[in-house]
Protein backbone atom coordinates (compact mmCIF):
# COMPACT_ATOMS: atom_id res chain seq x y z
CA UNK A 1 0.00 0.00 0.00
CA UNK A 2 2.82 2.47 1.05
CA UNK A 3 4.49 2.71 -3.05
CA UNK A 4 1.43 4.91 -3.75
CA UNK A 5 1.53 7.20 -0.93
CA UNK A 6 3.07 10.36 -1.20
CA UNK A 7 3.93 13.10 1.34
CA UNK A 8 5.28 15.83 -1.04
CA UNK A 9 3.42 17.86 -2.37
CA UNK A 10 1.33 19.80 0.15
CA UNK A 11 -0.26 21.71 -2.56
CA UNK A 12 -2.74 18.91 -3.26
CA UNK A 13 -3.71 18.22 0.80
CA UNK A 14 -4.51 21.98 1.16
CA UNK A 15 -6.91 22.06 -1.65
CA UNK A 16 -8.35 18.90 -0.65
CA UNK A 17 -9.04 20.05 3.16
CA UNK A 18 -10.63 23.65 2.04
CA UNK A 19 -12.61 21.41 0.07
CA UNK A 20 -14.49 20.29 3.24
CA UNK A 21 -16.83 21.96 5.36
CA UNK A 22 -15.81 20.47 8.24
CA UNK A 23 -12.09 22.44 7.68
CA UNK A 24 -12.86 24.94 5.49
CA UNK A 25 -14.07 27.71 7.98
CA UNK A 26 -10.52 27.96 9.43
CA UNK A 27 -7.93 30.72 8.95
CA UNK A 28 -5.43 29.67 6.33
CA UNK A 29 -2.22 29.14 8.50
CA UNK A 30 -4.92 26.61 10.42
CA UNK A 31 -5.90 24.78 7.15
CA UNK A 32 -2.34 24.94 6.12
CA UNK A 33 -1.52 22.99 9.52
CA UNK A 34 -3.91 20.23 8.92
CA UNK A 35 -2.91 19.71 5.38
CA UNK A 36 0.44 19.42 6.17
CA UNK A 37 -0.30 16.00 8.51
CA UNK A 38 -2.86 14.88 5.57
CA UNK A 39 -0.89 12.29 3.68
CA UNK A 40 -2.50 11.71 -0.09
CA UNK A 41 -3.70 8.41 -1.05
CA UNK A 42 -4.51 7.09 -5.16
CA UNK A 43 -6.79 4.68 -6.14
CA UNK A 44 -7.41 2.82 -9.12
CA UNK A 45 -10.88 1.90 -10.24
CA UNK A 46 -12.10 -0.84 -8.55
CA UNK A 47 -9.59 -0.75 -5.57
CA UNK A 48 -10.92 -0.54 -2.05
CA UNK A 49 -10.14 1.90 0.18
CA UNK A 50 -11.23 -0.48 3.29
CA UNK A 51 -13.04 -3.33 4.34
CA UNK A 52 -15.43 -4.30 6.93
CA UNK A 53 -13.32 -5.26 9.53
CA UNK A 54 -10.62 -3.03 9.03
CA UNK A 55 -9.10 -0.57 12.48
CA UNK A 56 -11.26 2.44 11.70
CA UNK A 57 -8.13 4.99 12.56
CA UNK A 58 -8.23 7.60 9.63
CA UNK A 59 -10.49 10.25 8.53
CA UNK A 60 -10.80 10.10 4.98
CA UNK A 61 -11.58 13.05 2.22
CA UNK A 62 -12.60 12.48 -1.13
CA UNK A 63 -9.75 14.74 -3.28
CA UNK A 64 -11.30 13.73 -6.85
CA UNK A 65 -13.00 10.71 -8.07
CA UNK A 66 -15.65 8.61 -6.79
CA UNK A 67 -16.43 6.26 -3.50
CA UNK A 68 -18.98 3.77 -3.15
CA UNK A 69 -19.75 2.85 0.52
CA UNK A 70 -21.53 -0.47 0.70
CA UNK A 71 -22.20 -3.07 3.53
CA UNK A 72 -22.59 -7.06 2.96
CA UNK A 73 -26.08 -8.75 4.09
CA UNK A 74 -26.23 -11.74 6.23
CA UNK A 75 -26.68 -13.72 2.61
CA UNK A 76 -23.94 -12.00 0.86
CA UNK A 77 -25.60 -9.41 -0.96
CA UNK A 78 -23.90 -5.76 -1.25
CA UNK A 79 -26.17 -2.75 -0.37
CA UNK A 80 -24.98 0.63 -0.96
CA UNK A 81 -25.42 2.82 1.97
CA UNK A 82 -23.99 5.87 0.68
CA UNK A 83 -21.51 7.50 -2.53
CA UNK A 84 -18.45 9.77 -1.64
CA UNK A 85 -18.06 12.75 -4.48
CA UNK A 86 -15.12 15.21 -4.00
CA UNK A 87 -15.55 17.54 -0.59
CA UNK A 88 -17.54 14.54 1.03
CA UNK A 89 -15.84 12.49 4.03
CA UNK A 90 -15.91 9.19 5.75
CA UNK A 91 -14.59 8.06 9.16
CA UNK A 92 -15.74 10.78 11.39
CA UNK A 93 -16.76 7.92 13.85
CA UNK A 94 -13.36 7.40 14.36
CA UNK A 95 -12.76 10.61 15.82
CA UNK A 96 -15.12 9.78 18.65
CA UNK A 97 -14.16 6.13 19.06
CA UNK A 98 -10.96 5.09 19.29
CA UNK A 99 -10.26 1.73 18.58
CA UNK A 100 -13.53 1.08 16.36
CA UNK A 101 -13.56 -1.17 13.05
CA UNK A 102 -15.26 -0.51 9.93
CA UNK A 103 -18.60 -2.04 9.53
CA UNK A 104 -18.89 -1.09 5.92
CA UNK A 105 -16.50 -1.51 2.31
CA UNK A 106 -15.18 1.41 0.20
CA UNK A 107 -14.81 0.81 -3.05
CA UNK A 108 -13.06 3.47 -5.95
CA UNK A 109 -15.72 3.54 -8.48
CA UNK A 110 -13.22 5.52 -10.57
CA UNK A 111 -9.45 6.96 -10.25
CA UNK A 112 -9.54 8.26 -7.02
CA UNK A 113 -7.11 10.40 -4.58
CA UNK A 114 -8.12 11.05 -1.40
CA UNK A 115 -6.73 12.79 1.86
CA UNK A 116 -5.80 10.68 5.13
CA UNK A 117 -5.78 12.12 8.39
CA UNK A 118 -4.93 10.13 11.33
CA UNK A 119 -7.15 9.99 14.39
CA UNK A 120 -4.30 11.02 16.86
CA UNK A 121 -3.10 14.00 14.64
CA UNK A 122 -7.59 15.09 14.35
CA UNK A 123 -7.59 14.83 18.08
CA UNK A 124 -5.04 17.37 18.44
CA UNK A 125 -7.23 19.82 16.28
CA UNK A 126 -10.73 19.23 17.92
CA UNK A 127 -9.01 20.40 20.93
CA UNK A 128 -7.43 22.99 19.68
CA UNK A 129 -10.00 24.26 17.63
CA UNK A 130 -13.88 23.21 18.59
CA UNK A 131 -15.75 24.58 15.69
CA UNK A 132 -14.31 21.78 13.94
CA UNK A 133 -16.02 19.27 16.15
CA UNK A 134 -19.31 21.31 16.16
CA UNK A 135 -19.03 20.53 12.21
CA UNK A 136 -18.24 17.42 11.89
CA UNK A 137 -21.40 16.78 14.01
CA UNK A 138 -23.33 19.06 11.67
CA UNK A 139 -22.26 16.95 8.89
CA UNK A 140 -23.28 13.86 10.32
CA UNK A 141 -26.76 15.00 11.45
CA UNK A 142 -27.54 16.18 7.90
CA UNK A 143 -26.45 12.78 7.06
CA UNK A 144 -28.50 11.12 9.44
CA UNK A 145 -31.72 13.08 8.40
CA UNK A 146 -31.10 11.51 4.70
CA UNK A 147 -31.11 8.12 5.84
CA UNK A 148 -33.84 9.07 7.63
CA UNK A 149 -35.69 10.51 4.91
CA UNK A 150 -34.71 7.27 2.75
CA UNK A 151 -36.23 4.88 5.08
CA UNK A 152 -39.52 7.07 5.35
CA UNK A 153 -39.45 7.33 1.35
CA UNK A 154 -39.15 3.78 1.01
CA UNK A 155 -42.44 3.76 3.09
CA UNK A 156 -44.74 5.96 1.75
CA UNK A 157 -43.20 7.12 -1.95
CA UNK A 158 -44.06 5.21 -4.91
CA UNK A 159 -41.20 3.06 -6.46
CA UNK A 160 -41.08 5.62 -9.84
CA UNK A 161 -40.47 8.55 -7.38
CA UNK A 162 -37.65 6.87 -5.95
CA UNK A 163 -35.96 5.59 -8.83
CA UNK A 164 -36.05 8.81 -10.33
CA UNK A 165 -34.69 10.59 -7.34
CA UNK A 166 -32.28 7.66 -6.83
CA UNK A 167 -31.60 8.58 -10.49
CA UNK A 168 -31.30 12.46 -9.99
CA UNK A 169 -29.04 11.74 -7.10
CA UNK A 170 -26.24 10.13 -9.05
CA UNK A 171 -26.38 12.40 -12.12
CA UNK A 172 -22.67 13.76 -11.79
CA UNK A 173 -22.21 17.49 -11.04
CA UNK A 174 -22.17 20.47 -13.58
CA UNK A 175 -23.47 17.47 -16.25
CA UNK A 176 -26.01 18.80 -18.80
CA UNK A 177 -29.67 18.82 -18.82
CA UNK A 178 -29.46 15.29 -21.07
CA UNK A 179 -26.62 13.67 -18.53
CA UNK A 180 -25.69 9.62 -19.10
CA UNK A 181 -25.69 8.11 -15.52
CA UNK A 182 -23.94 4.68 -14.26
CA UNK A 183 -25.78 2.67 -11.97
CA UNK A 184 -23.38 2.27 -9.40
CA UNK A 185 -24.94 -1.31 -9.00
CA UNK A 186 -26.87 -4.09 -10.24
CA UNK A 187 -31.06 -4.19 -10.26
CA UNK A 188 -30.94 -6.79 -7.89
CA UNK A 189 -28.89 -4.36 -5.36
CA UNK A 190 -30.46 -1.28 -6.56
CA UNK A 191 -34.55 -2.77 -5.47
CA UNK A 192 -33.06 -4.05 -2.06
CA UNK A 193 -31.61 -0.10 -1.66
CA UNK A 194 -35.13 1.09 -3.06
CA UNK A 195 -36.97 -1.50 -0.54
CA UNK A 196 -38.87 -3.33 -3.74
CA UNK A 197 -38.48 -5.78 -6.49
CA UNK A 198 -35.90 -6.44 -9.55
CA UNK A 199 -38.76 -7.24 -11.47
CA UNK A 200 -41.14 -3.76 -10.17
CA UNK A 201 -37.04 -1.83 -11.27
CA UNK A 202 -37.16 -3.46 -14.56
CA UNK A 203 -40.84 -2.61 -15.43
CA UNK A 204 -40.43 1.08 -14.12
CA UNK A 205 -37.07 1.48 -16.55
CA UNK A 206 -39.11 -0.06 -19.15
CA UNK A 207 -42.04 2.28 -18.55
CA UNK A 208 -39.57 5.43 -18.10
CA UNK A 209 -38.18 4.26 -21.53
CA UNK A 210 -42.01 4.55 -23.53
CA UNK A 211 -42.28 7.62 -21.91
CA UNK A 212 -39.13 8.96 -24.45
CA UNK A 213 -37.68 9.91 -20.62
CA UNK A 214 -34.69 7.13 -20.86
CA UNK A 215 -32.58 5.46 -22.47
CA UNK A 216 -31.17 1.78 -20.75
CA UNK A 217 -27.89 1.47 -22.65
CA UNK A 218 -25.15 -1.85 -22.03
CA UNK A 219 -22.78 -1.57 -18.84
CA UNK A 220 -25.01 -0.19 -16.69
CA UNK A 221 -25.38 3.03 -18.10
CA UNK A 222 -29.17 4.95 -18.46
CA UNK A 223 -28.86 7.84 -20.35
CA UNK A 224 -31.07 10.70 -19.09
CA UNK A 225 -32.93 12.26 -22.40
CA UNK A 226 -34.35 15.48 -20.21
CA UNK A 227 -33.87 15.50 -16.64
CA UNK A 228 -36.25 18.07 -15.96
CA UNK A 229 -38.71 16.25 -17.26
CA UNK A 230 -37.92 13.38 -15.95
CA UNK A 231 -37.90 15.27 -12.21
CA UNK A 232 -41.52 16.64 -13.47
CA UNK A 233 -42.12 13.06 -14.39
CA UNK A 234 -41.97 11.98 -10.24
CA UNK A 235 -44.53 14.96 -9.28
């Protein structure tokens, strides 16, 4: 793991923790103090960043590239439980309790660098400067309301809503109006996420599709013809 480290260029950890809202309210010689204990890790596509299991020690930050947080079921199935774009974090549990282990995988969907910051060297910080803990707890509220808000959807929303929100959700940022999106799993995964059916997923792609609102494509990939329509579509 340690070839593909790299502790040189401080350039890149500075960007990457003004990128965060948990740092980037701090005066610049503070930012610049953090940075320079972030080390800078790269991913490949398809590598994993850490599996269930793992010493949960290290807060990571998304530099560029893409994240996919998933957990396994009892029968072996993977369920994503949340995806890391750049500016988004994972491992603030850490912070609060030492000597935890990851319950979850994280996998590189794409090239991927990402910031490392060890729990000992955070500590320091919190201490020294609470508004960062008062944010980090902000974060994870917000975060806690959307899982909320996903298990209450999954309750009362119909299954078009939430495919088309689930849809809307992974759309990547600044992407046009007519944006190509990769399901960052299979059906199967994708209805157990949604709480419903592969079958119910397939006919609701199908009937997006004779609505002229789709397009399913190979690998994965449903291209998006209007997305505000389609977002009128789940009124």
């Amino acid at each position: 793991m340690e070839q593909n480290q790299c502790c040189h260029h401080h350039h890149g950890h500075a960007q990457c923790v003004r990128l965060v809202p948990i740092f980037n309210h701090l005066e610049d010689h503070q930012m610049d103090m953090i940075a320079a204990s972030a080390k800078t890790l790269h991913l490949q596509k398809g590598e994993m960043l850490f599996h269930a299991g793992d010493e949960d020690n290290t807060l990571y930050i998304i530099n560029t590239g893409k994240v996919r947080i998933y957990r396994l079921s009892d029968s072996g199935k993977d369920q994503l439980v949340r995806m890391l774009n750049p500016g988004d974090f994972t491992g603030e549990v850490a912070i609060f309790q030492p000597g935890s282990v990851h319950e979850n995988y994280a996998e590189a969907l794409q090239n991927t660098s990402i910031c490392l910051i060890k729990q000992d060297d955070l500590q320091k910080y919190l201490i020294e400067y609470p508004q960062i803990s008062l944010r980090i707890l902000s974060e994870v509220t917000i975060r806690l309301k959307d899982s909320e808000k996903q298990t209450t959807q999954v309750a009362i929303e119909n299954v078009e809503s939430r495919i088309i929100s689930f849809l809307a959700e992974n759309v990547e940022k600044g992407s046009s109006n007519s944006p190509t999106v990769t399901l960052p799993m299979s059906k199967k995964d994708l209805a157990s996420y949604l709480g419903t059916t592969p079958e119910t997923i397939s006919r609701r792609f199908s009937s997006l599709e004779q609505h002229g609102l789709i397009k399913q494509l190979p690998k994965k990939k449903i291209k998006i013809m209007d997305l505000d329509q389609l977002l009128l579509h789940a009124e």
